[in-house]
Protein backbone atom coordinates (compact mmCIF):
# COMPACT_ATOMS: atom_id res chain seq x y z
CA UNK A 1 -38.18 -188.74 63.21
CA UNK A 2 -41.31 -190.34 62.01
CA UNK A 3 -43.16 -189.92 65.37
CA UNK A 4 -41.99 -186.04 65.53
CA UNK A 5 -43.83 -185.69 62.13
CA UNK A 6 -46.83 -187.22 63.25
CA UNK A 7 -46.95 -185.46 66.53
CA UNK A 8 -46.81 -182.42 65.05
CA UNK A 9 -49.43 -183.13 62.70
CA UNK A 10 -51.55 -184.05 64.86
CA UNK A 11 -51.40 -180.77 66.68
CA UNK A 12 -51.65 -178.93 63.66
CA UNK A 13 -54.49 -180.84 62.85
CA UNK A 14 -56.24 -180.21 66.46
CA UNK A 15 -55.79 -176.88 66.47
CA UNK A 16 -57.38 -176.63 62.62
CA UNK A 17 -60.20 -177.80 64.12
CA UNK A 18 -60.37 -175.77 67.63
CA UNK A 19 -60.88 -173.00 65.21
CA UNK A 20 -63.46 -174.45 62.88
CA UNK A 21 -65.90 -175.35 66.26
CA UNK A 22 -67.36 -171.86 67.10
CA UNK A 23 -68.20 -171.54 63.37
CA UNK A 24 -69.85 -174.53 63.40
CA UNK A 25 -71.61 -173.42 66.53
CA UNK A 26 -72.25 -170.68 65.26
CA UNK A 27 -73.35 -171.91 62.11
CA UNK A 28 -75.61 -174.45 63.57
CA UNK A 29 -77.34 -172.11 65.99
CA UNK A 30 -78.12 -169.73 62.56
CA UNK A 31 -79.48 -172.61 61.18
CA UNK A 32 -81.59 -173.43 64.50
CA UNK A 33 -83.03 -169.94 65.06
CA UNK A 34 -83.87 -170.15 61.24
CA UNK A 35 -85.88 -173.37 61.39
CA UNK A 36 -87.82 -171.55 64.57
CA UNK A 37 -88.88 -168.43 62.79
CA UNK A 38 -89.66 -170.57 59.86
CA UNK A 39 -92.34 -172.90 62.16
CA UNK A 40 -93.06 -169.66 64.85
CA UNK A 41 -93.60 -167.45 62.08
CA UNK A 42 -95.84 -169.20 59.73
CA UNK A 43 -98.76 -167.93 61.97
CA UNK A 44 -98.10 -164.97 64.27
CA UNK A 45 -100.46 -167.07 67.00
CA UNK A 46 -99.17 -170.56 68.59
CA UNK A 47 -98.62 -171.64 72.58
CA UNK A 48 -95.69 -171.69 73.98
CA UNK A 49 -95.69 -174.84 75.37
CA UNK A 50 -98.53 -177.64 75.77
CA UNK A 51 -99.02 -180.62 77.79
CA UNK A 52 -99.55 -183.21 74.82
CA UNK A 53 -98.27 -182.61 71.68
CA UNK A 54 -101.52 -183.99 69.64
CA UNK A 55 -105.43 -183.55 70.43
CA UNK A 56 -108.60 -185.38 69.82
CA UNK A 57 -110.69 -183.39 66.83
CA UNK A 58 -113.17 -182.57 69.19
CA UNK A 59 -116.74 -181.27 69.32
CA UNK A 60 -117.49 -177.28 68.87
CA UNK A 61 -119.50 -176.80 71.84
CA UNK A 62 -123.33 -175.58 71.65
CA UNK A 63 -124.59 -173.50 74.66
CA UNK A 64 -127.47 -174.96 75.36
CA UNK A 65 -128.69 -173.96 79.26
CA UNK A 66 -128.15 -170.45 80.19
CA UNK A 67 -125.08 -169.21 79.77
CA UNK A 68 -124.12 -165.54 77.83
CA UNK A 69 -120.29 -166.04 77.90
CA UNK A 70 -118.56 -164.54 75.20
CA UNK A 71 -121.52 -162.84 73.69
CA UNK A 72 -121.50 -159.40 74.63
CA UNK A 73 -118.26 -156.67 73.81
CA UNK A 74 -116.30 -156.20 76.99
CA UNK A 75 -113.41 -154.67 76.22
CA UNK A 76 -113.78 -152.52 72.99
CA UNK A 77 -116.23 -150.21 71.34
CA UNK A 78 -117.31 -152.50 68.60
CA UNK A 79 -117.04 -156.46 68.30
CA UNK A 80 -116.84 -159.12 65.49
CA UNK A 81 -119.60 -161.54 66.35
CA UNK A 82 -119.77 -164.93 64.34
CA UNK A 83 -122.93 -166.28 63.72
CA UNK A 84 -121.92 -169.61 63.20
CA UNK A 85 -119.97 -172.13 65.41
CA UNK A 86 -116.33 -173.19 63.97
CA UNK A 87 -112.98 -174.32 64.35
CA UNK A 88 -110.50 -171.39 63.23
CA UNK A 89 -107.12 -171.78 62.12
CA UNK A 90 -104.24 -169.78 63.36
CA UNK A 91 -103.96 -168.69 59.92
CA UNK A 92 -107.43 -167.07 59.51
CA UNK A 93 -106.84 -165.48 62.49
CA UNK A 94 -103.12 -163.97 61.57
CA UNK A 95 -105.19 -163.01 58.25
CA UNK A 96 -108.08 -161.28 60.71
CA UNK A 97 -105.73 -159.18 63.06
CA UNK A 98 -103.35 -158.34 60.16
CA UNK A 99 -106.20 -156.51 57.95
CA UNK A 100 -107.81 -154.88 60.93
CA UNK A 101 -104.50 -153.34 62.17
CA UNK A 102 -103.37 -152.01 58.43
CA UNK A 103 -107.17 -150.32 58.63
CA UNK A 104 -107.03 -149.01 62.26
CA UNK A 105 -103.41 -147.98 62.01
CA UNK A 106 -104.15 -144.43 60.73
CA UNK A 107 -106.63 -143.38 63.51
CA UNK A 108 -105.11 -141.97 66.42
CA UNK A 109 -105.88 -143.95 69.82
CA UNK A 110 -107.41 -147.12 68.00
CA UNK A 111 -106.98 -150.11 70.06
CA UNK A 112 -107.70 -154.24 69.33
CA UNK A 113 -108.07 -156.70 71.45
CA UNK A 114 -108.62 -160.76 70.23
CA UNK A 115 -110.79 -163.02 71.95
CA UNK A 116 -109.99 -166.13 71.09
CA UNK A 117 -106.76 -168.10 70.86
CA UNK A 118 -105.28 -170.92 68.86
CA UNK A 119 -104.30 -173.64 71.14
CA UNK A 120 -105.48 -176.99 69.58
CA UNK A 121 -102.87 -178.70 67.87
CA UNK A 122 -104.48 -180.60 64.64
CA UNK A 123 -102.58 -183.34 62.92
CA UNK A 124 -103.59 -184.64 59.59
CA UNK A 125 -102.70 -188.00 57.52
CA UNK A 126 -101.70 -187.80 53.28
CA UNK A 127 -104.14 -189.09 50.77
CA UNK A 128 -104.23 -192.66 50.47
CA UNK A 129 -102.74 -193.75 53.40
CA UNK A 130 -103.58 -197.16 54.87
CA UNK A 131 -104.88 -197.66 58.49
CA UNK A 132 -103.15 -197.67 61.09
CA UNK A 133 -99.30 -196.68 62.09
CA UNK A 134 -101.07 -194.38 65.07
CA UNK A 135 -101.83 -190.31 64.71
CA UNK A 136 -100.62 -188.25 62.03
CA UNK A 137 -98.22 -185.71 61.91
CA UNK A 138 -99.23 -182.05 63.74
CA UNK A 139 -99.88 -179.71 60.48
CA UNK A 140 -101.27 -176.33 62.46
CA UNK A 141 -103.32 -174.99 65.55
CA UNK A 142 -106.97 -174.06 65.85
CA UNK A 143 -109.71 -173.26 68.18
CA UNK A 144 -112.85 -173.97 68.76
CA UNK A 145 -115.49 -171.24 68.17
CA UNK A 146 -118.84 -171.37 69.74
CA UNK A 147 -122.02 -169.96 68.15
CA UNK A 148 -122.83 -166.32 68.99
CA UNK A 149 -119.22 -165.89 70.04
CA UNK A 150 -117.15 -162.53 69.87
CA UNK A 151 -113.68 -163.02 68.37
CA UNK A 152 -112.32 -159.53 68.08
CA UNK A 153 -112.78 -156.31 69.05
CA UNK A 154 -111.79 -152.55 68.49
CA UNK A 155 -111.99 -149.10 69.95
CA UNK A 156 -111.01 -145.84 69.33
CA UNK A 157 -112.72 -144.98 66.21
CA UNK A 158 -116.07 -144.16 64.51
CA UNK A 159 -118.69 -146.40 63.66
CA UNK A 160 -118.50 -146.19 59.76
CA UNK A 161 -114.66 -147.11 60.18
CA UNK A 162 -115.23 -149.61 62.19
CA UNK A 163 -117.98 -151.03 59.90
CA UNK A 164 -115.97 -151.15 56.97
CA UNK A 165 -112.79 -152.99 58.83
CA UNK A 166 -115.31 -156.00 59.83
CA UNK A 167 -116.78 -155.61 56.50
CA UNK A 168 -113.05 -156.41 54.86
CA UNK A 169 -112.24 -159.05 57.39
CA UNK A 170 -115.68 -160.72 57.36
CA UNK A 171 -114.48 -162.43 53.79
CA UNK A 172 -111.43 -164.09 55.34
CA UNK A 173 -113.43 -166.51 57.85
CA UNK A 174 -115.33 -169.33 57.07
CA UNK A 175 -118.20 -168.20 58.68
CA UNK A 176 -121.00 -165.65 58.60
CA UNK A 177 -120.54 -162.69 60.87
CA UNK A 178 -121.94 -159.14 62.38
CA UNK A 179 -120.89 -156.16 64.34
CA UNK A 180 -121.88 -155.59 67.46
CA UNK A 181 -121.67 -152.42 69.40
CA UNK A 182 -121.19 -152.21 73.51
CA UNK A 183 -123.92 -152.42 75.68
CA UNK A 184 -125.72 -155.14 73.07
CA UNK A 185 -128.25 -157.84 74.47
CA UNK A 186 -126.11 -161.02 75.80
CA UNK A 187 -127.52 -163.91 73.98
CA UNK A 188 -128.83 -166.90 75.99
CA UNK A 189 -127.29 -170.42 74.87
CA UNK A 190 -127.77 -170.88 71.21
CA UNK A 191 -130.08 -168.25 70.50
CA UNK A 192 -132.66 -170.47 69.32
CA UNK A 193 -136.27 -169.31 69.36
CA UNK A 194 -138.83 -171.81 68.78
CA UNK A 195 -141.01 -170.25 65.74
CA UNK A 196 -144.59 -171.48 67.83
CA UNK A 197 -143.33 -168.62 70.24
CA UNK A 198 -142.51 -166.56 67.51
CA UNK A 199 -145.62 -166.50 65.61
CA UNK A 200 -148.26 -164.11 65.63
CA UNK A 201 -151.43 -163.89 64.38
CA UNK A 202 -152.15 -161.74 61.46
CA UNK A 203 -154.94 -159.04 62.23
CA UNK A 204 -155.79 -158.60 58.94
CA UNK A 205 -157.13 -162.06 58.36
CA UNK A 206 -160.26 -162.69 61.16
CA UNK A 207 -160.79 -165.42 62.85
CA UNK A 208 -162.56 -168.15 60.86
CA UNK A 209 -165.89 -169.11 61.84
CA UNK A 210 -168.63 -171.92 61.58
CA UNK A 211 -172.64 -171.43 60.65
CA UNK A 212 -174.74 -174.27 61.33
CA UNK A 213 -177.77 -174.74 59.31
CA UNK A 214 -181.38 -173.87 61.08
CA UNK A 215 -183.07 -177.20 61.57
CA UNK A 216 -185.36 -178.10 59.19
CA UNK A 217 -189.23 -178.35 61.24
């Protein structure tokens, strides 16, 4: 009688608990998706996938031969140009493409198009922390920005519009900026000019010259 009662709870048991695993499933797999949009969404811009999970800090590269990569607009009407080399975060850019699109939105036709794209994870350590106990945890992505370097363009639109939408974004990057319109001068490497090439001579102030006394007979 005693093993009837325990066979029987037991089943009742089992089957209590065949019922409670899809919720669970369920339940976990809520959770899951949750925790995904929480890290996806917390900037619109991250890889997919990566072949090491942590980077050096790296360099930002300076062009200094020939090159006039990324300088010029190529897709757009009128590009975002910084005039500064640096290492964006995904945030500043989410920040970027969000204000441009809520001022583009109401013309007809407007188009954007992003240059640049965060795939550089950077890991950081808490204050205080002794040395050692290897590479800290990843905190968010970034890119590296050269000098001279277009980051976003736009199209479909007048100039004054698109003026006043790199004006507004121009405050959300760490950097100084300009608009540039298509068919702009390329600039070589860094854009450096030495100022001995650069300097002309004034033709209001003649050319100083020296008298030498008349020798005394």
């Amino acid at each position: 009688m005693l093993g009837l009662y325990k066979n029987r709870l037991w089943q009742s048991t089992a089957s209590v608990f065949q019922q409670l695993r899809p919720m669970q499933q369920q339940q976990a797999s809520v959770t899951a998706l949750v925790q995904q949009q929480q890290v996806r969404f917390a900037s619109n811009f991250s890889p997919r996938r990566t072949k090491y999970r942590k980077a050096h800090k790296g360099k930002i590269p300076i062009p200094t031969g020939g090159s006039t990569k990324g300088t010029t607009v190529e897709f757009g009407d009128y590009g975002l140009r910084v005039k500064e080399g640096a290492r964006l975060t995904a945030r500043q850019l989410t920040a970027v493409q969000t204000t441009l699109k809520r001022k583009i939105k109401t013309v007809k036709g407007s188009k954007l198009w992003m240059r640049v794209f965060p795939d550089i994870p950077v890991s950081s350590k808490g204050n205080e922390v002794r040395m050692g106990k290897g590479k800290g945890t990843f905190d968010y992505w970034a890119c590296r920005v050269p000098i001279n370097r277009i980051v976003f363009e736009i199209a479909g639109m007048r100039k004054e519009i698109a003026k006043e939408a790199f004006r507004l974004v121009s405050n959300k990057l760490p950097v100084k900026t300009e608009m540039v319109e298509r068919g702009t001068k390329p600039i070589v490497g860094a854009g450096f000019v030495h100022p001995k090439h650069n300097a002309t001579p004034s033709p209001s102030t003649p050319p100083a010259t020296t008298s030498t006394p008349p020798a005394s007979q």
